[in-house]
C-alpha atoms as a PDB file:
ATOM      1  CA  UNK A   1       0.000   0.000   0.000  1.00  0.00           C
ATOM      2  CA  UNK A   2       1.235   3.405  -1.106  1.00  0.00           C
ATOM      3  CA  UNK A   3       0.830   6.574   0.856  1.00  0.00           C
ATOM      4  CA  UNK A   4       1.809  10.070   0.885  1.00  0.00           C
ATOM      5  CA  UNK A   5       3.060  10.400   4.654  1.00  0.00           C
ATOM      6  CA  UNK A   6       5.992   7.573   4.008  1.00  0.00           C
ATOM      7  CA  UNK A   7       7.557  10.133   2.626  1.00  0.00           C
ATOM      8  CA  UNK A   8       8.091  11.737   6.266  1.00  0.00           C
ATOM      9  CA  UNK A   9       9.722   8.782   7.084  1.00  0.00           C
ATOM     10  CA  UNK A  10      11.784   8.261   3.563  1.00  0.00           C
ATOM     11  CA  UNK A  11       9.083   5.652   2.718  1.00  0.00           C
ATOM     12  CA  UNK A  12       8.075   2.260   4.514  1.00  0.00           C
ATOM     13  CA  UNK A  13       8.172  -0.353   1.653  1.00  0.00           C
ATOM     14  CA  UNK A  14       4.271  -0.066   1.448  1.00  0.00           C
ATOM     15  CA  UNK A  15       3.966  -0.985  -2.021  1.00  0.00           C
ATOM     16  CA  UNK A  16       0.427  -1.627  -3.466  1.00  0.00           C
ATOM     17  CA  UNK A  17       1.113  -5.352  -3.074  1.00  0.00           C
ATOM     18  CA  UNK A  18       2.164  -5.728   0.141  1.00  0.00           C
ATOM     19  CA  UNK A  19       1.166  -3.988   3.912  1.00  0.00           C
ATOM     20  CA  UNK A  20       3.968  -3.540   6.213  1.00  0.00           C
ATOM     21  CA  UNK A  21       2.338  -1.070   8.547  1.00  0.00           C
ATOM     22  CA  UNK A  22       2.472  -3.348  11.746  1.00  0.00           C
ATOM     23  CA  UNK A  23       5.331  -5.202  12.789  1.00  0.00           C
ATOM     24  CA  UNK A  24       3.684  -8.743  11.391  1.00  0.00           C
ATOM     25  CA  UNK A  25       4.796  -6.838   8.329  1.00  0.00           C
ATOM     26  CA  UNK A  26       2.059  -9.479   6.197  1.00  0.00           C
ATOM     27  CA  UNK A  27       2.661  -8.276   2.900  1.00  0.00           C
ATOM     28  CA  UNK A  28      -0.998  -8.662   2.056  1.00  0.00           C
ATOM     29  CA  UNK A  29      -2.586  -6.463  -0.626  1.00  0.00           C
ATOM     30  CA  UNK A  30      -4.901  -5.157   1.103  1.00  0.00           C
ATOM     31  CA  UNK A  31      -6.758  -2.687  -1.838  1.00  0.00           C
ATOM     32  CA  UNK A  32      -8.072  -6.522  -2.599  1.00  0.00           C
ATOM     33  CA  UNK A  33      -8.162  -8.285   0.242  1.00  0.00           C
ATOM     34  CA  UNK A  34      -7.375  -8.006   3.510  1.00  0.00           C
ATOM     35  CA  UNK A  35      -3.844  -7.927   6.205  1.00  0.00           C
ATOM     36  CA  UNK A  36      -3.226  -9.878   9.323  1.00  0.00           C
ATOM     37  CA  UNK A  37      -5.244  -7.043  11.151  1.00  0.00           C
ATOM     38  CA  UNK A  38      -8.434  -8.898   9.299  1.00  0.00           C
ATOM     39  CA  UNK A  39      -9.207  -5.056   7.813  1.00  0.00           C
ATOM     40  CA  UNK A  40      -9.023  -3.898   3.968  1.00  0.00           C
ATOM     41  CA  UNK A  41      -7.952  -0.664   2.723  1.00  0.00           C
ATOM     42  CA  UNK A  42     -10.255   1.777   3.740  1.00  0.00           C
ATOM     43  CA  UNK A  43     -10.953   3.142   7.352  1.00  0.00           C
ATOM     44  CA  UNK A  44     -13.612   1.048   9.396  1.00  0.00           C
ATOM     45  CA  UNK A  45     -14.933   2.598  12.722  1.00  0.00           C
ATOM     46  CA  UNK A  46     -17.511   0.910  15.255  1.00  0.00           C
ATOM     47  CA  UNK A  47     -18.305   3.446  17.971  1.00  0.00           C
ATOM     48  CA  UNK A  48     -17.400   7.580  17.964  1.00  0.00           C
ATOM     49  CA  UNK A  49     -18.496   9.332  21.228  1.00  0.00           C
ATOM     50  CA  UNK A  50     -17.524  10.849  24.534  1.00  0.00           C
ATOM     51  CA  UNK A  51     -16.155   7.891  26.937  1.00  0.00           C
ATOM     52  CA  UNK A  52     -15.536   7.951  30.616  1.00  0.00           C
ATOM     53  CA  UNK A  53     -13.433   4.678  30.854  1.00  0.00           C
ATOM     54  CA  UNK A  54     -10.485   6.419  30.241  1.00  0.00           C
ATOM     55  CA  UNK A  55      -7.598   7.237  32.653  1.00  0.00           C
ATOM     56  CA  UNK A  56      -9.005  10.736  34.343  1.00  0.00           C
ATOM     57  CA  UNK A  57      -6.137  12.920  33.098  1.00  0.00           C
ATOM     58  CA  UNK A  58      -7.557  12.276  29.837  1.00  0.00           C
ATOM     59  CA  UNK A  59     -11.257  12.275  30.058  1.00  0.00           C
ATOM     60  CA  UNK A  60     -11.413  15.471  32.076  1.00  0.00           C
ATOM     61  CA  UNK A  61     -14.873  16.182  33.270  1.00  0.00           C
ATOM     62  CA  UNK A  62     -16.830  15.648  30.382  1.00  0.00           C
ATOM     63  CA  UNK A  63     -14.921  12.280  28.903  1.00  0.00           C
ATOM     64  CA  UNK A  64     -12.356  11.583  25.851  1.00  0.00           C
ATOM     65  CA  UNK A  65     -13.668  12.013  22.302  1.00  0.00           C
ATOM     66  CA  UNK A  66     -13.527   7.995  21.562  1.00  0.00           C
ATOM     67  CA  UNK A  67     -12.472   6.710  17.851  1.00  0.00           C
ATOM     68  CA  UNK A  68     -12.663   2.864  18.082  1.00  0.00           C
ATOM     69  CA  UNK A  69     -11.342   1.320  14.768  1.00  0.00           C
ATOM     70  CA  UNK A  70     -11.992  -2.607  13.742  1.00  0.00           C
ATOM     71  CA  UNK A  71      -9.551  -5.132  13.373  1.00  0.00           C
ATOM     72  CA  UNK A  72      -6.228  -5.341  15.203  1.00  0.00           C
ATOM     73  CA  UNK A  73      -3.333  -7.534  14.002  1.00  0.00           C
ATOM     74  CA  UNK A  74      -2.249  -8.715  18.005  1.00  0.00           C
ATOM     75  CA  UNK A  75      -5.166 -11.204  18.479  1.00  0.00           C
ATOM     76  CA  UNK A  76      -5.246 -11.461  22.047  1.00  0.00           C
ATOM     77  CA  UNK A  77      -6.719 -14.825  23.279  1.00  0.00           C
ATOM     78  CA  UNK A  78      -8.581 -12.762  26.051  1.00  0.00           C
ATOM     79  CA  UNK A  79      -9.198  -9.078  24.077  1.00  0.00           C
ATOM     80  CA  UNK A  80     -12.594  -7.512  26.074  1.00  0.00           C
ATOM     81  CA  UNK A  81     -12.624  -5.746  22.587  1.00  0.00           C
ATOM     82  CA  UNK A  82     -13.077  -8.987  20.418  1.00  0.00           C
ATOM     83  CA  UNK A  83     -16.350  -8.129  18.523  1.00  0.00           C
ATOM     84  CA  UNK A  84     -14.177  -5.193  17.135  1.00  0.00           C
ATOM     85  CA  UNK A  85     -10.832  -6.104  17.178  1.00  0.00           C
ATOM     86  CA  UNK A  86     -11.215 -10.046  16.004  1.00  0.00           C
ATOM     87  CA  UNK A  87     -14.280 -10.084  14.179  1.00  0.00           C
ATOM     88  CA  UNK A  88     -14.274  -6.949  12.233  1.00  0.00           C
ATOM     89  CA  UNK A  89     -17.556  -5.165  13.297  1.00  0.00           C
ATOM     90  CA  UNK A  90     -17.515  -1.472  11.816  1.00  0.00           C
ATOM     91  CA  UNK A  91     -18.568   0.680   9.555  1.00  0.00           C
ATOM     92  CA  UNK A  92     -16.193   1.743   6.292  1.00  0.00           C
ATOM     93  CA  UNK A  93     -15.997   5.259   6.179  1.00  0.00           C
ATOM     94  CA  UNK A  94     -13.457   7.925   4.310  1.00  0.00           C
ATOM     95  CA  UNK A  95     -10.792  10.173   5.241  1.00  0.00           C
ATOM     96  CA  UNK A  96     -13.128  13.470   4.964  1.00  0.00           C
ATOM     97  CA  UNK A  97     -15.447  12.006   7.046  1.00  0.00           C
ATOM     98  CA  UNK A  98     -13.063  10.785   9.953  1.00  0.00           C
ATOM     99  CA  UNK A  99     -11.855  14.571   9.820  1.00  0.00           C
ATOM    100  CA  UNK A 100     -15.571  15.468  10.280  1.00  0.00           C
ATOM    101  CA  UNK A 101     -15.708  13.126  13.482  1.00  0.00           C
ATOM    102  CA  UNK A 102     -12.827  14.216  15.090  1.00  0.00           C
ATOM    103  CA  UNK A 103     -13.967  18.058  14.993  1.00  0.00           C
ATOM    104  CA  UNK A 104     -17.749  16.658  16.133  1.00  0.00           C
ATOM    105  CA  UNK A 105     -16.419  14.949  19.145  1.00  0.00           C
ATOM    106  CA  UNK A 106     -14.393  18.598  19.793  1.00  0.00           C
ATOM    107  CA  UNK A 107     -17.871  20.397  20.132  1.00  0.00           C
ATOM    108  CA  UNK A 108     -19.401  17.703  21.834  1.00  0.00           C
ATOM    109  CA  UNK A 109     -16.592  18.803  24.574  1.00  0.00           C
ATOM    110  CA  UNK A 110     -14.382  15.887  24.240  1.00  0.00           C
ATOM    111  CA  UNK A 111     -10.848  16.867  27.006  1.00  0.00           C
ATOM    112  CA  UNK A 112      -8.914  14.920  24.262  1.00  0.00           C
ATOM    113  CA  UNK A 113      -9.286  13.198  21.117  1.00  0.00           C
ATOM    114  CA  UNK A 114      -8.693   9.284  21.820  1.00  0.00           C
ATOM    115  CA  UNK A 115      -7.686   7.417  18.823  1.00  0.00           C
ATOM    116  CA  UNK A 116      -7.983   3.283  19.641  1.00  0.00           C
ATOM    117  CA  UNK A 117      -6.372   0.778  18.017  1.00  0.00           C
ATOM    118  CA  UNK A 118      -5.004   3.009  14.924  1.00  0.00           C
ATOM    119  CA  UNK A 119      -2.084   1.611  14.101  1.00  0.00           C
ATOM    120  CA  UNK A 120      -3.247  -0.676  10.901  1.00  0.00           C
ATOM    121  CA  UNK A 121      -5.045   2.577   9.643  1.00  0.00           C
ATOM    122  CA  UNK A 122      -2.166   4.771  10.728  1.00  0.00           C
ATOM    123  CA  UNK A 123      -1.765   6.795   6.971  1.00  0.00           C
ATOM    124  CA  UNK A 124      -5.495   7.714   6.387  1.00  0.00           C
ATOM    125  CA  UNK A 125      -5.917   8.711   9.868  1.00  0.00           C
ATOM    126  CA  UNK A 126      -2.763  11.292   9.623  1.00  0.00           C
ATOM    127  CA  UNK A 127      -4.462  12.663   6.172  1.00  0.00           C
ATOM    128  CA  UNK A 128      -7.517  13.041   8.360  1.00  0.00           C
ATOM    129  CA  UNK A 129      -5.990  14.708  11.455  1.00  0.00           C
ATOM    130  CA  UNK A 130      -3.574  17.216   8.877  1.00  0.00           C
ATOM    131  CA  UNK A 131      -7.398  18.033   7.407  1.00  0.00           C
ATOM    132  CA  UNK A 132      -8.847  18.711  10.870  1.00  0.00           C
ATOM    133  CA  UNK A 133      -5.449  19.913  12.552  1.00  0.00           C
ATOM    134  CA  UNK A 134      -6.767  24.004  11.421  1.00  0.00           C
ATOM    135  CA  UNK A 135      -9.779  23.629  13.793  1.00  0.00           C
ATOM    136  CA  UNK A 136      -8.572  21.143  16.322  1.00  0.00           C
ATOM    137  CA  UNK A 137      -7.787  22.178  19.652  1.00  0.00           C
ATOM    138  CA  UNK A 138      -7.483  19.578  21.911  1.00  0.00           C
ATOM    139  CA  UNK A 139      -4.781  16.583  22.187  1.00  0.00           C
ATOM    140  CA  UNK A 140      -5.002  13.585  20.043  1.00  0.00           C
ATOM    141  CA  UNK A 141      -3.916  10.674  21.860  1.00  0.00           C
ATOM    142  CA  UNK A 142      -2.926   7.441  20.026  1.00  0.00           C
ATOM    143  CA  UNK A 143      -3.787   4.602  22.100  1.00  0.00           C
ATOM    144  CA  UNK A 144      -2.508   1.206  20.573  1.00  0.00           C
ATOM    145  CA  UNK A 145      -1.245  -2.059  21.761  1.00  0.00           C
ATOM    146  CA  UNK A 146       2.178  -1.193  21.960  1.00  0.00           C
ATOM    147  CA  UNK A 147       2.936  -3.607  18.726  1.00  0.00           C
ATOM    148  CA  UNK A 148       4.281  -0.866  16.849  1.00  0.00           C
ATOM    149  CA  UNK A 149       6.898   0.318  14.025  1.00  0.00           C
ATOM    150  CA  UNK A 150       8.747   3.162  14.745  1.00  0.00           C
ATOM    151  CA  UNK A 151       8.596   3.974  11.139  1.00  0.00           C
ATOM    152  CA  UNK A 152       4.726   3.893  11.263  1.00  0.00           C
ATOM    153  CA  UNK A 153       4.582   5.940  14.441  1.00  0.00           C
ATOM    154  CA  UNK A 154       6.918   8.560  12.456  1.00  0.00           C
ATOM    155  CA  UNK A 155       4.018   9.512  10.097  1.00  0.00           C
ATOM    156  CA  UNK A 156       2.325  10.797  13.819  1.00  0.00           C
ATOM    157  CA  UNK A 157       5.216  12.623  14.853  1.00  0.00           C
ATOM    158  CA  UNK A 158       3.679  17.084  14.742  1.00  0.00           C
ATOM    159  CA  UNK A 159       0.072  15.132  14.903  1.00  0.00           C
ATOM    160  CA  UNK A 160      -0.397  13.378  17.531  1.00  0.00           C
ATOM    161  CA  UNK A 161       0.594  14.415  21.508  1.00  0.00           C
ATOM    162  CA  UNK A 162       0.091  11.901  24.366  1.00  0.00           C
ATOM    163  CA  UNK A 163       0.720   8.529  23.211  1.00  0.00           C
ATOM    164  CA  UNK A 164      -0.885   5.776  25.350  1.00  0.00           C
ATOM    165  CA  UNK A 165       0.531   2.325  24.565  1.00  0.00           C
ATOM    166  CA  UNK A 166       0.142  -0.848  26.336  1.00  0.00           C
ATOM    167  CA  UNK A 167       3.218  -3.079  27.327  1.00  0.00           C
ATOM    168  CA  UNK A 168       2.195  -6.371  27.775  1.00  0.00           C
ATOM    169  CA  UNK A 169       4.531  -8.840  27.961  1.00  0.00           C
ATOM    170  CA  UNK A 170       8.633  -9.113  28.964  1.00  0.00           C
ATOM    171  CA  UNK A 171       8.708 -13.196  28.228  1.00  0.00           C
ATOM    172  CA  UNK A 172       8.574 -14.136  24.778  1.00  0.00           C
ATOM    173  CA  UNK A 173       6.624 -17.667  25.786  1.00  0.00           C
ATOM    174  CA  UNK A 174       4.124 -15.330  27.120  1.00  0.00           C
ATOM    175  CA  UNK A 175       3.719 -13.087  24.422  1.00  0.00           C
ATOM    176  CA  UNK A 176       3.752 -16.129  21.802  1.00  0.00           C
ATOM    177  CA  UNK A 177       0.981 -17.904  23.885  1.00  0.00           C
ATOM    178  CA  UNK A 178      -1.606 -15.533  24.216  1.00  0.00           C
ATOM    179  CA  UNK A 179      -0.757 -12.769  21.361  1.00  0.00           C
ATOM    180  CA  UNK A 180       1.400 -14.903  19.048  1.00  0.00           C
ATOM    181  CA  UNK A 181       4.248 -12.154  18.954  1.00  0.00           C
ATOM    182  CA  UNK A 182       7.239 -13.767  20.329  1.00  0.00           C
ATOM    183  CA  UNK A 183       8.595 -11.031  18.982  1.00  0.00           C
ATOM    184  CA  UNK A 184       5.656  -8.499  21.124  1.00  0.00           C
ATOM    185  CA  UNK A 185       8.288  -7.007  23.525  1.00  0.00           C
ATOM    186  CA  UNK A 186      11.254  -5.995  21.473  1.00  0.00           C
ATOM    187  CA  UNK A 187       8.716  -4.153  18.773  1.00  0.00           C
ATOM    188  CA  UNK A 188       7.165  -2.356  22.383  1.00  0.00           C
ATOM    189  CA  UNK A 189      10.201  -1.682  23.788  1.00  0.00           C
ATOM    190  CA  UNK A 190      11.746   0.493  20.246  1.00  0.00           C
ATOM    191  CA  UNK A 191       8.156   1.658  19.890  1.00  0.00           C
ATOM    192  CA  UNK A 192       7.866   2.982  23.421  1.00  0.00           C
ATOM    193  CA  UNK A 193      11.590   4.939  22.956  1.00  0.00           C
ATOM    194  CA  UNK A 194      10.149   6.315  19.772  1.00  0.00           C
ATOM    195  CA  UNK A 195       6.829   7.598  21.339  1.00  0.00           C
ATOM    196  CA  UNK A 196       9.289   9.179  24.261  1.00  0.00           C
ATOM    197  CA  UNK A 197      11.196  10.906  22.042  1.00  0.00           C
ATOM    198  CA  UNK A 198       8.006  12.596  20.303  1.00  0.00           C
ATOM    199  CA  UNK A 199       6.570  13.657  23.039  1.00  0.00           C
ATOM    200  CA  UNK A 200       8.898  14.463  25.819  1.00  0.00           C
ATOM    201  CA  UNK A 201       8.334  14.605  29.603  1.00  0.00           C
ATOM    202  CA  UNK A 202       4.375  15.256  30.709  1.00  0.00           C
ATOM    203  CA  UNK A 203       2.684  18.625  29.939  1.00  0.00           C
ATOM    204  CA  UNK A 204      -0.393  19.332  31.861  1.00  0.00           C
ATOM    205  CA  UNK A 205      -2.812  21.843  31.212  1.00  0.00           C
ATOM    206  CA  UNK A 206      -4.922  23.972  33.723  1.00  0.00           C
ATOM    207  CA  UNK A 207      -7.799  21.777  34.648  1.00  0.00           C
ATOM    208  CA  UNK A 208      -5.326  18.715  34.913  1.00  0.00           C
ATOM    209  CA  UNK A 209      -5.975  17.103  31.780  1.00  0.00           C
ATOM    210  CA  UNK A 210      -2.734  15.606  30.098  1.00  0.00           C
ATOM    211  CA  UNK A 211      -2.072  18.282  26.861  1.00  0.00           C
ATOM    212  CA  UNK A 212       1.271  16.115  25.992  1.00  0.00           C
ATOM    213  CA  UNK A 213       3.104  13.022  27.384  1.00  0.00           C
ATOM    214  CA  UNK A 214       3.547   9.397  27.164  1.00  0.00           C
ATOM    215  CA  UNK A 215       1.289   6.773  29.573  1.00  0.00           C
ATOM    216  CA  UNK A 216       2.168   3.416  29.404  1.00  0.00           C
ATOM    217  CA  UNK A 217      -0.867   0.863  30.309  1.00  0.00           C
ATOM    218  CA  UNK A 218       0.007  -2.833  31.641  1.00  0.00           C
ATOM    219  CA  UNK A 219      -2.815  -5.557  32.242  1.00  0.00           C
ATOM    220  CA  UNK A 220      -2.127  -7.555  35.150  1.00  0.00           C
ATOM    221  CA  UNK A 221      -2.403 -11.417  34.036  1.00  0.00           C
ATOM    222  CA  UNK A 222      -3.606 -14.247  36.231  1.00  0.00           C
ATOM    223  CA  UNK A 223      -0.168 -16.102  37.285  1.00  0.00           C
ATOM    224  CA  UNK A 224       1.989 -13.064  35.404  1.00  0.00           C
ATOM    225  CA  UNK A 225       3.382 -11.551  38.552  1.00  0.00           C
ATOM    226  CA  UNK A 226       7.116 -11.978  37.888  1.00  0.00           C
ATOM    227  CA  UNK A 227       6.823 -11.074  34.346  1.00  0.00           C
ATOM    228  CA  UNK A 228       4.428  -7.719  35.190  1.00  0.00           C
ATOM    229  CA  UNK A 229       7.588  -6.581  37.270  1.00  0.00           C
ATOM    230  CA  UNK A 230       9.624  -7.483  34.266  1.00  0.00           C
ATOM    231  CA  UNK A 231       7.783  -5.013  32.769  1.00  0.00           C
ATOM    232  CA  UNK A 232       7.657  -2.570  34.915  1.00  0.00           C
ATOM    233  CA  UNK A 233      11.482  -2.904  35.442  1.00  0.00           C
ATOM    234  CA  UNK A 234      12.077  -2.716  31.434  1.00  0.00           C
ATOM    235  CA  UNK A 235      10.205   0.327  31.684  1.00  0.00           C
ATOM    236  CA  UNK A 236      11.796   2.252  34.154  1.00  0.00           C
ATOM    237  CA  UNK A 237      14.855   1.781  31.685  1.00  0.00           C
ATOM    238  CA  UNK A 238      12.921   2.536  28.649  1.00  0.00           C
ATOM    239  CA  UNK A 239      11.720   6.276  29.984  1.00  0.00           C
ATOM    240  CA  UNK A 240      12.672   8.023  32.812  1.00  0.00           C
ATOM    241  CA  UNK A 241       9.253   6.609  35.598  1.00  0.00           C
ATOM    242  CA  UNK A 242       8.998  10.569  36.695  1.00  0.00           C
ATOM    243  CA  UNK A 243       8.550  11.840  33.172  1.00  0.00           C
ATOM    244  CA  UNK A 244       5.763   9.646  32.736  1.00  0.00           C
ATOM    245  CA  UNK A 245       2.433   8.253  33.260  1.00  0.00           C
ATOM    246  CA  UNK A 246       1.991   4.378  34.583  1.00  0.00           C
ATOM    247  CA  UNK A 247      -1.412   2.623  34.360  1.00  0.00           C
ATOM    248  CA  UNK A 248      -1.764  -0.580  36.616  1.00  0.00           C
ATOM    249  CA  UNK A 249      -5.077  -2.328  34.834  1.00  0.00           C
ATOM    250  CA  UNK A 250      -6.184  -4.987  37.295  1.00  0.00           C
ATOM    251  CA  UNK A 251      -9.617  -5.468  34.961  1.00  0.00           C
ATOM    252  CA  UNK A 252      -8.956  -8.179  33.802  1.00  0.00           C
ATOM    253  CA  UNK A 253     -11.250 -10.599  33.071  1.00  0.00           C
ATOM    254  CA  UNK A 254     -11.453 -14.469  30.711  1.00  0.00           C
ATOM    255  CA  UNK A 255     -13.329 -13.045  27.410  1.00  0.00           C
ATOM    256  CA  UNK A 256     -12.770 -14.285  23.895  1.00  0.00           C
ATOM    257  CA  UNK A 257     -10.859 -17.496  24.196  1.00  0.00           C
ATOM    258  CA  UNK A 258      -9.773 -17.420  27.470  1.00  0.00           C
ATOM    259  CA  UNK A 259     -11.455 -20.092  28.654  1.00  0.00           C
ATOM    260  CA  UNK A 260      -9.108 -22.171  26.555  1.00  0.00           C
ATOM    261  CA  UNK A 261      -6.301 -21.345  28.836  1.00  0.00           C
ATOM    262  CA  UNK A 262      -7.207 -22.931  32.371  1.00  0.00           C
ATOM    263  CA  UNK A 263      -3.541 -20.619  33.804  1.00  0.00           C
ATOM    264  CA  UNK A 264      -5.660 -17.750  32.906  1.00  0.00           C
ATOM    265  CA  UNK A 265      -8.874 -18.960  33.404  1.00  0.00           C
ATOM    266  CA  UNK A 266      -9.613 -16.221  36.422  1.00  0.00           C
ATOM    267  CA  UNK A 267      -9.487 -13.076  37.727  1.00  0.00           C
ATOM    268  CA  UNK A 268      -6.353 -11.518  39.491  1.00  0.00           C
ATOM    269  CA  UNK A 269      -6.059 -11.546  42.909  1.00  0.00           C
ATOM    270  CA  UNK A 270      -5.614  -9.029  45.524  1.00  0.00           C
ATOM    271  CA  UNK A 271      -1.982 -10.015  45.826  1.00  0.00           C
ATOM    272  CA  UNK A 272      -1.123 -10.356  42.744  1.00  0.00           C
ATOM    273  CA  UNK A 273      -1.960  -6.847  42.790  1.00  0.00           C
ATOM    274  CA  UNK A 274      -0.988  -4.999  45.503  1.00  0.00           C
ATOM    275  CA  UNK A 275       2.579  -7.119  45.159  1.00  0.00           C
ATOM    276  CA  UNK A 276       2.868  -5.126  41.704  1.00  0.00           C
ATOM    277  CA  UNK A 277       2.111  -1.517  42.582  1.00  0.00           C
ATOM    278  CA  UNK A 278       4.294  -1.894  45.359  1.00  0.00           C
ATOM    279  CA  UNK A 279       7.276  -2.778  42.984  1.00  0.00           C
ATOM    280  CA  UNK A 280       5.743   0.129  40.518  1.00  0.00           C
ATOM    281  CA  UNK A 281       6.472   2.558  43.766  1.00  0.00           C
ATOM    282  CA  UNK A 282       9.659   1.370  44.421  1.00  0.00           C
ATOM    283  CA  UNK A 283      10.460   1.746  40.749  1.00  0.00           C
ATOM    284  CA  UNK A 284       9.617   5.549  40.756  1.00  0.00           C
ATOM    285  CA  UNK A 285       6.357   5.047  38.961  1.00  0.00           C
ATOM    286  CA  UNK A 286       3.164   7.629  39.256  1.00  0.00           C
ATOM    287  CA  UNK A 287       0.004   7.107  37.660  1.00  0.00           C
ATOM    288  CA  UNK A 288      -2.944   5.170  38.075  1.00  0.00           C
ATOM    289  CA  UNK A 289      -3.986   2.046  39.617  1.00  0.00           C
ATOM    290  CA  UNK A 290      -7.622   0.886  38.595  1.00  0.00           C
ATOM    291  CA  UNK A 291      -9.676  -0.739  41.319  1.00  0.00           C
ATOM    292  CA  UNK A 292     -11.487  -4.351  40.915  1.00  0.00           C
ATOM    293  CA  UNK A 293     -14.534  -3.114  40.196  1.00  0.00           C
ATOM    294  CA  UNK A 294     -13.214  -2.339  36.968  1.00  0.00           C
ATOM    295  CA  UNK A 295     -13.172  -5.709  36.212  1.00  0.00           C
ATOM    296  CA  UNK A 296     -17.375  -5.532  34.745  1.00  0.00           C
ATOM    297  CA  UNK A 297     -18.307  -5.777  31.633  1.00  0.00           C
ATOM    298  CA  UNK A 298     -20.158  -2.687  31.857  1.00  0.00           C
ATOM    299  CA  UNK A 299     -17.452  -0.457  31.367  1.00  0.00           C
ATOM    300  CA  UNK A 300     -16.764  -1.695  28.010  1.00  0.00           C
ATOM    301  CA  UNK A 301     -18.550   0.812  25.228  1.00  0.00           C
ATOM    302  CA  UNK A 302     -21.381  -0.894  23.163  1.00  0.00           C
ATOM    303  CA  UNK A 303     -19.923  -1.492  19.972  1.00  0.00           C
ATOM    304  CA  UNK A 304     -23.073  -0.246  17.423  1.00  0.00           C
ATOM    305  CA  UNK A 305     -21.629   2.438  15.537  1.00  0.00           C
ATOM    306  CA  UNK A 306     -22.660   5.036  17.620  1.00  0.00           C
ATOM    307  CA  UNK A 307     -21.738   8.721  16.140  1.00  0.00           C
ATOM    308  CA  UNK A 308     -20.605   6.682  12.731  1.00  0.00           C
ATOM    309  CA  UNK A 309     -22.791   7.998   9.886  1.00  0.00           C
END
């Protein structure tokens, strides 16, 4: 696939014939048919609307200006976003009109502009934030996986201001298991470095809503305690832990196939938690730590294409 941002980046081998946005670098042609992230060519969206499920430093008072975009090339055996992310449920719309959305969700009062899983749509989504960029006024955050190309995220760099990635995985059995990237944590790690440099230490603005920065997310895994410090400890090496933004997520719970995976089979348990934001602390980290509750279905958005026309 050809697009005019490579250039930015002194081109991406993104010929017609073959997608190499994400890291699985698949090759597929996806004008006919369709990459690893199960999407085609043009931009599919499910939901578009002011969410409260965010971290608080981004939704403000009156929530985050939600884009969630189908398909996702990680396939998570326990992704709370499967309906979406696995099975493709969206809405194709166009570059014009995704421009059109993001300056909608700015009068509906959106804090920030929160762009979910964009990486596999990462060129028409820069075409649409350089149309709406005039007129925008509030911080687009790119939240993704954290299975990213620098090269990709280069096309963001002037467009996009708080990146919000997730870092899954240190352990490579882990990563192969229940993502099938054995490969998931050196991609995060350059990705991460990339998204640091961009940004910069944290920029807050008066009514403490994030207006630049980098916030790293990490899901807490049944049995994953040793390898969530792993993480946390790769981190602290990664970015300095004061010039960013940690998110413990202890929500987990078995969706998708899960169930196929008796280790992970459960929820996490209290000391599986505390034992990990105590090592975040002694790390240096400050952030957020989400509460068990969170772990409820209802605070994951209906996907029905809500604000998609």
């Amino acid at each position: 696939m050809c697009y005019d941002r490579a250039q930015k980046t002194g081109g991406m081998g993104m010929e017609k014939t073959g997608c190499t946005l994400c890291p699985r670098r698949c090759g597929a042609n996806r004008t006919t048919g369709r990459g690893q992230c199960g999407m085609g060519a043009r931009l599919r969206v499910a939901r578009a609307a002011l969410h409260t499920g965010e971290e608080p430093c981004l939704c403000g008072e009156r929530g985050a200006g939600a884009v969630f975009f189908s398909g996702c090339a990680l396939h998570c055996v326990f992704c709370q976003n499967a309906e979406i992310s696995q099975r493709g449920f969206g809405k194709e719309i166009g570059t014009a009109q995704l421009a059109e959305i993001f300056l909608r969700l700015q009068d509906e009062g959106a804090q920030t502009l929160d762009l979910v899983s964009p990486t596999h749509f990462a060129p028409q989504i820069a075409r649409a934030l350089e149309r709406a960029k005039p007129r925008l006024r509030i911080p687009v955050v790119y939240n993704s996986n954290g299975y990213d190309s620098p090269e990709v995220l280069g096309m963001m760099d002037g467009l996009v201001e708080i990146y919000l990635p997730d870092l899954k995985y240190k352990d490579a059995a882990l990563s192969k298991a229940y993502s099938g990237a054995a490969d998931y944590f050196d991609v995060a790690q350059a990705a991460i470095q990339e998204m640091y440099r961009q940004t910069g230490p944290l920029q807050w603005g008066a009514n403490g809503v994030l207006q630049r920065g980098l916030m790293v997310r990490h899901l807490l895994l049944p049995g994953c305690r040793k390898d969530s410090m792993a993480v946390l400890e790769a981190l602290s090496r990664l970015a300095p832990p004061r010039h960013i933004l940690l998110s413990l997520m202890s929500q987990y719970t078995p969706c998708y196939r899960a169930a196929a995976y008796k280790e992970i089979d459960r929820r996490v348990t209290d000391f599986e938690i505390d034992s990990v934001r105590d090592y975040a602390v002694r790390l240096g980290f400050e952030g957020y730590g989400q509460a068990r509750s969170a772990a409820d279905s209802r605070y994951t958005p209906a996907f029905d294409l809500t604000g998609v026309w």
